[in-house]
Protein backbone atom coordinates (compact mmCIF):
# COMPACT_ATOMS: atom_id res chain seq x y z
CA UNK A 1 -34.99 34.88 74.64
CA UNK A 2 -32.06 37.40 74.94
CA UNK A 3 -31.47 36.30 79.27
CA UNK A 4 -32.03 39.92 80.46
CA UNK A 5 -33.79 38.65 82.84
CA UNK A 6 -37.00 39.25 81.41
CA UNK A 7 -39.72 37.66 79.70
CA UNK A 8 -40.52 38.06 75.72
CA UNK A 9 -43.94 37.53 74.20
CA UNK A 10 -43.54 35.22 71.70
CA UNK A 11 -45.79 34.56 68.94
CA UNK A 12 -43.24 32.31 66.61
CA UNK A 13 -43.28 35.35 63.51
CA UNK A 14 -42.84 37.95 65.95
CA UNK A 15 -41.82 38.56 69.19
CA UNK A 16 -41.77 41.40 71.76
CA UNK A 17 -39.97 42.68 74.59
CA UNK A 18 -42.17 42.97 78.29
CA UNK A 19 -43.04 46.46 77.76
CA UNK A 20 -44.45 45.74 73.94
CA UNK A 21 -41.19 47.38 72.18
CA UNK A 22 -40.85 44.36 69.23
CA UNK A 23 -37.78 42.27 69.57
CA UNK A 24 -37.85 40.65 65.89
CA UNK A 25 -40.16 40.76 63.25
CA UNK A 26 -40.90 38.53 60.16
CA UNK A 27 -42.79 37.97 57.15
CA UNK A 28 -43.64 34.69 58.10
CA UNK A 29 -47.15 33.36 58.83
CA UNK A 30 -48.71 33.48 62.24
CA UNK A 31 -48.78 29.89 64.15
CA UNK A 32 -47.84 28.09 66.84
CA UNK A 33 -44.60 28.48 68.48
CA UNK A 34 -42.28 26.26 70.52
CA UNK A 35 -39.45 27.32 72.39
CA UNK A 36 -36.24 24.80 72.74
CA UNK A 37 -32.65 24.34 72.48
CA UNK A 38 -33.02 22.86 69.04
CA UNK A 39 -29.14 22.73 68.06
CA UNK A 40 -26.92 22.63 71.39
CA UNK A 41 -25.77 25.97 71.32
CA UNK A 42 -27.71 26.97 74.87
CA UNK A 43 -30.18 29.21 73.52
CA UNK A 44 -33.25 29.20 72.71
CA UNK A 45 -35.05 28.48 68.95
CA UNK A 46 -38.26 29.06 67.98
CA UNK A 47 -39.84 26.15 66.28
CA UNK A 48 -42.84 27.70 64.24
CA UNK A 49 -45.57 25.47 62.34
CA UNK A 50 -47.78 27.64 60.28
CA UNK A 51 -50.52 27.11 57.49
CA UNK A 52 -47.31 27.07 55.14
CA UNK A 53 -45.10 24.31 57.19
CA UNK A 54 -42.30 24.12 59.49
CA UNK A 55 -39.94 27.10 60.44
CA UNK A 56 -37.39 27.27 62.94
CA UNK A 57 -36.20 30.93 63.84
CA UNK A 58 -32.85 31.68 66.11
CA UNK A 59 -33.84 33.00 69.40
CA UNK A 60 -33.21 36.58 68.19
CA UNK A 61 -35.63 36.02 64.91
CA UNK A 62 -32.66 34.77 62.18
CA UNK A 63 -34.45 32.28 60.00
CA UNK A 64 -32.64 28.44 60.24
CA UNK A 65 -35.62 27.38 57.71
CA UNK A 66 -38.86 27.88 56.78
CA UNK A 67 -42.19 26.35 55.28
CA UNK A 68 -40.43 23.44 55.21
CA UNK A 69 -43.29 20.50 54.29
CA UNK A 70 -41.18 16.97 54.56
CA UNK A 71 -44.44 14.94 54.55
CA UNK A 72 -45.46 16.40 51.11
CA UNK A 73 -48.58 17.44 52.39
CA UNK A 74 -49.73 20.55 50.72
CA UNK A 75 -49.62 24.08 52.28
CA UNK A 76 -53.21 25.56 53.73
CA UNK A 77 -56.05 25.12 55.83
CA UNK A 78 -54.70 22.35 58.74
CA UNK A 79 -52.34 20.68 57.23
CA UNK A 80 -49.50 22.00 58.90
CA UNK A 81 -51.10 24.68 61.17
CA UNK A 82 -50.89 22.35 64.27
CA UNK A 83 -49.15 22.50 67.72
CA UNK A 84 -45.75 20.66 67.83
CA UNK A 85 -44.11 18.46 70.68
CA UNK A 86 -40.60 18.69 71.64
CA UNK A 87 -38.40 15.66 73.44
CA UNK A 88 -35.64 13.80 73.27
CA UNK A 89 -37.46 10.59 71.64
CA UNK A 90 -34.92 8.14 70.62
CA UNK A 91 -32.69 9.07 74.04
CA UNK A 92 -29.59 10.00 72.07
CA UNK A 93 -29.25 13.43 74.49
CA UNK A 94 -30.69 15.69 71.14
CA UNK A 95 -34.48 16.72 70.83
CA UNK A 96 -36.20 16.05 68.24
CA UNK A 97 -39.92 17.09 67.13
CA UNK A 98 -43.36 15.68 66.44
CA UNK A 99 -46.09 16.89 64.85
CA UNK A 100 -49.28 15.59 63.18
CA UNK A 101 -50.98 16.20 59.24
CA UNK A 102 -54.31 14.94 58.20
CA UNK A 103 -53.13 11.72 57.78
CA UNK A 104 -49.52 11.05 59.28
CA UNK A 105 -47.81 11.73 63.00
CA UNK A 106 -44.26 12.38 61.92
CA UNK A 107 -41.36 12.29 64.52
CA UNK A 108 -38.51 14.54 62.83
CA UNK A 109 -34.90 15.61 63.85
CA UNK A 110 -34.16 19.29 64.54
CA UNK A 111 -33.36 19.76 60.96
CA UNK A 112 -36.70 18.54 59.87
CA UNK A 113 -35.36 15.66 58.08
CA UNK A 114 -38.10 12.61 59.05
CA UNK A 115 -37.52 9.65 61.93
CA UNK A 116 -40.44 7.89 61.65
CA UNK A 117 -44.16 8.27 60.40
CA UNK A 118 -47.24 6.70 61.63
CA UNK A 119 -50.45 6.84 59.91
CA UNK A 120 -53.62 8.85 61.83
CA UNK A 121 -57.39 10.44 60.86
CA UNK A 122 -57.37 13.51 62.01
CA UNK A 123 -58.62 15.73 59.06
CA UNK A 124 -61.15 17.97 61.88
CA UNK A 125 -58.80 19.89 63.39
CA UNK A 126 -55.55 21.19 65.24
CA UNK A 127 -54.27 18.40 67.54
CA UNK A 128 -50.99 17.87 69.29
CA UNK A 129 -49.18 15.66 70.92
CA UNK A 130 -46.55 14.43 73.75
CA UNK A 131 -44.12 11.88 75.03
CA UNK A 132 -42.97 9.84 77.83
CA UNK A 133 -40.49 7.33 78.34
CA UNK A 134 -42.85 5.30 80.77
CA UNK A 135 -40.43 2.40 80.59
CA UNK A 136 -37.23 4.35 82.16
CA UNK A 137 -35.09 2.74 78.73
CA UNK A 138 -33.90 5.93 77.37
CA UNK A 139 -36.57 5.69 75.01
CA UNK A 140 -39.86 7.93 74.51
CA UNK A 141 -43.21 6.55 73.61
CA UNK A 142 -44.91 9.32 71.56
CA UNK A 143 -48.07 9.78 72.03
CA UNK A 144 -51.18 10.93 69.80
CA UNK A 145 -55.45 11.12 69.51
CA UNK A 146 -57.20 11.39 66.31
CA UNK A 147 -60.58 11.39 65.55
CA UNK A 148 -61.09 8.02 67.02
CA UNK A 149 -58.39 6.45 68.72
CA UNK A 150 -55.61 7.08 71.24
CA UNK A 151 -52.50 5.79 69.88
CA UNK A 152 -49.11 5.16 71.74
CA UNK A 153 -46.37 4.54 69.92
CA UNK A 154 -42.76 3.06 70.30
CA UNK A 155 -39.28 4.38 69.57
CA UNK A 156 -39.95 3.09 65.95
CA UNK A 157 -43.64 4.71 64.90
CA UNK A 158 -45.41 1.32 65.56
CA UNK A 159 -48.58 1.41 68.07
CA UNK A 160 -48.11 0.15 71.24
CA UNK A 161 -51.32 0.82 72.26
CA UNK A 162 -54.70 1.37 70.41
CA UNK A 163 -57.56 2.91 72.58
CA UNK A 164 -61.08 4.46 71.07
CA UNK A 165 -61.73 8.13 71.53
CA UNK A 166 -63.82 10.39 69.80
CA UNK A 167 -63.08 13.97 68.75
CA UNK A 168 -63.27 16.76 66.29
CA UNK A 169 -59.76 17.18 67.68
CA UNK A 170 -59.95 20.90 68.26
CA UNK A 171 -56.70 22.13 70.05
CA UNK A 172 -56.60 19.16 72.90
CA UNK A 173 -53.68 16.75 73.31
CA UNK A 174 -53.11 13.29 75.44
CA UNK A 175 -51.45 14.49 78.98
CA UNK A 176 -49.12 12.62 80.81
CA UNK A 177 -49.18 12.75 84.95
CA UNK A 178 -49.00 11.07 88.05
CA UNK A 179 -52.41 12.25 89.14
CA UNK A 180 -53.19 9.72 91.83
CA UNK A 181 -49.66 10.66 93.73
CA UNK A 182 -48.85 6.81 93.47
CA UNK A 183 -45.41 7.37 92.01
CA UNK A 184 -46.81 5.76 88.60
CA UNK A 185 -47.22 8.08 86.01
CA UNK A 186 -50.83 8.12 83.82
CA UNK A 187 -52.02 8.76 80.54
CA UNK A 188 -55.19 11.11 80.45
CA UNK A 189 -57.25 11.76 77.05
CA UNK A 190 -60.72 13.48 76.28
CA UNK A 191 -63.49 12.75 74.10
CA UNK A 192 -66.70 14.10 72.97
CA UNK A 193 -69.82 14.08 70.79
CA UNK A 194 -67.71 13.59 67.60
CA UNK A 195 -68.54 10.90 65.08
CA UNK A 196 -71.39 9.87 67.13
CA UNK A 197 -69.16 10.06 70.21
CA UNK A 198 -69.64 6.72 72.69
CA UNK A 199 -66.89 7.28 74.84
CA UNK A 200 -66.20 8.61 78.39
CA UNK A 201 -65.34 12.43 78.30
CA UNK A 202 -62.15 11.34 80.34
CA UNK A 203 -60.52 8.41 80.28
CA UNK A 204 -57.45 7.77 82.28
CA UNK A 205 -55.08 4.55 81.51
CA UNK A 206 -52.29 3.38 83.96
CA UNK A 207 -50.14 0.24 84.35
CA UNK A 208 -52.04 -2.20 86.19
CA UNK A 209 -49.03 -2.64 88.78
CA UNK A 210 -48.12 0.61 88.62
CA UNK A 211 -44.72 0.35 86.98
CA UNK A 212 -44.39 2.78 84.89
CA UNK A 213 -41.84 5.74 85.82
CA UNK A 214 -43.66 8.66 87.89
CA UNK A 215 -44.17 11.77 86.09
CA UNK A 216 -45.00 15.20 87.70
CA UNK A 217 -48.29 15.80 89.17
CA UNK A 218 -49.68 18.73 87.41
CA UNK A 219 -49.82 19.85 83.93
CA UNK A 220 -51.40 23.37 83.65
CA UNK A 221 -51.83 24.46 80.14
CA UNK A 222 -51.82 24.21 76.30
CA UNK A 223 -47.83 25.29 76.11
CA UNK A 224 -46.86 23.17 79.34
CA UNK A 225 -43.28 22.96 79.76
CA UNK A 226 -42.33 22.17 82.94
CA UNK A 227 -40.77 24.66 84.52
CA UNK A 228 -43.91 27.39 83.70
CA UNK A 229 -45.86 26.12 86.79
CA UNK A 230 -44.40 24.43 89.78
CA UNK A 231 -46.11 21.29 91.36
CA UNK A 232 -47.74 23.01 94.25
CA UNK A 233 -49.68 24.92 91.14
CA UNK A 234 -47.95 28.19 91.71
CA UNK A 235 -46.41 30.20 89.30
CA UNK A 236 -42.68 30.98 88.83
CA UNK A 237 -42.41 35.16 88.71
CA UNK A 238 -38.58 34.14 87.02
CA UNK A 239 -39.54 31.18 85.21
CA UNK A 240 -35.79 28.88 84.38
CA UNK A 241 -34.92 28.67 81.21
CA UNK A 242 -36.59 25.68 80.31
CA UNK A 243 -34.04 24.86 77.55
CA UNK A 244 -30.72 24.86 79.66
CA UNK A 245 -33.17 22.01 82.22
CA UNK A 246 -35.60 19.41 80.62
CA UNK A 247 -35.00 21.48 77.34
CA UNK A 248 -38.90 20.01 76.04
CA UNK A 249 -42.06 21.31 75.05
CA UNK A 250 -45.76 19.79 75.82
CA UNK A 251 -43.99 17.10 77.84
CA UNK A 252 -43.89 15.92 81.39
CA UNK A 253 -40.66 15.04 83.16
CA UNK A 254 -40.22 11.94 84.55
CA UNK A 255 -39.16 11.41 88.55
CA UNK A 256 -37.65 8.86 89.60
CA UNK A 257 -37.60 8.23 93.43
CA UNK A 258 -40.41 10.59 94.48
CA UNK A 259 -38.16 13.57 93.92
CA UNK A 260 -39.30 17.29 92.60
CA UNK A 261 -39.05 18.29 89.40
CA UNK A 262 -37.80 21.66 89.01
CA UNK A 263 -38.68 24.04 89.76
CA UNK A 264 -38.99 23.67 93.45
CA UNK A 265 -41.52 25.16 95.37
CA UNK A 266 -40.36 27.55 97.73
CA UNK A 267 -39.25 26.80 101.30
């Protein structure tokens, strides 16, 4: 957060320096954080979504805004408590953010002021989603699973694509990768014995001619950003600064050509 060179532990309310010495503190809630370049300044924020709403926190802990609730649904239990996704959606070279209520996936700029919104079920738990601009137009399609279906959606918040899943939507998310190395990417999504469940555990949907731009091949965990793991499935020891690169969170990047995302493996 402060490029010494060294990592921070972030937790979104707090964060601390390598050795455990705390870098910032707040009184905000505890929740999930995501680190981007929210404002084109070339540091990091710290977009926080807590039981109480939306926060976004300079990368040394200054407060931009917080418990923000554009939706107008009310504070407590899930409602807000749920993993965001950061990406450029609309291709104008700014992120923006997405993240889900009970009821609504909401696509907001970096201000929290609200794109688009696109009504979900999703009142069991804590799910997230991501984005992908399979079409190589500049635009993303966002992507989200409720309780019972896999929705993609266009640059607009209307469904693309309606698929049945089943899920108490714990903290799992639709992943986007190219994970039969045949420069396609591929959507992959989970089910299980939810609502009387029915469907595969795993279901994996591609384009049937395999035109859709490739993605990378791995995706390694719940805070993927890219350049945290490279595609041989080692780990960085100086991770980039994934804000000054792709500058997106719970995201794959797209590659065009066959080529390596960064960060390269080594030799």
């Amino acid at each position: 957060l402060d490029d010494d060179g060294d990592l921070e532990v972030v937790l979104g309310h707090a964060a601390y320096h390598h050795d455990g010495a705390p870098y910032y503190l707040t009184e905000l809630k505890a929740g999930y954080p995501q680190v981007a370049d929210l404002d084109g300044d070339g540091r990091p924020e710290i977009l926080l979504t807590t039981v109480n709403g939306v926060s976004l926190l300079e990368h040394d802990g200054t407060i931009v805004y917080q418990d923000l609730r554009p939706t107008g649904d009310p504070p407590g239990g899930t409602n807000w408590h749920r993993p965001a996704t950061i990406h450029d959606f609309d291709g104008d070279g700014e992120p923006e953010f997405a993240v889900s209520s009970a009821n609504n996936y909401t696509v907001y700029e970096s201000d929290a002021t609200i794109v688009w919104q696109a009504p979900i079920s999703d009142l069991s738990g804590i799910a997230a989603g991501t984005a992908f601009d399979f079409l190589g137009d500049g635009v993303a399609e966002a992507m989200y699973a409720d309780e019972q279906t896999l929705y993609v959606f266009d640059g607009a918040g209307a469904p693309l694509l309606q698929v049945s899943r089943k899920s108490g939507t714990l903290s799992e998310y639709p992943t986007v990768a190219d994970i039969d190395n045949d420069g396609s990417a591929e959507i992959l999504v989970v089910s299980n014995g939810h609502l009387g469940g029915g469907d595969p555990g795993i279901q994996v949907f591609r384009d049937a001619e395999d035109r859709w731009i490739q993605a990378r091949r791995i995706w390694n965990q719940h805070t993927y950003h890219v350049t945290n793991v490279r595609e041989d499935g080692t780990i960085p020891q100086f991770e980039p600064q994934s804000w000054k690169l792709n500058n997106t969170f719970r995201t794959n990047a797209q590659i065009e050509g066959g080529g390596i995302c960064i960060p390269v493996p080594p030799g």
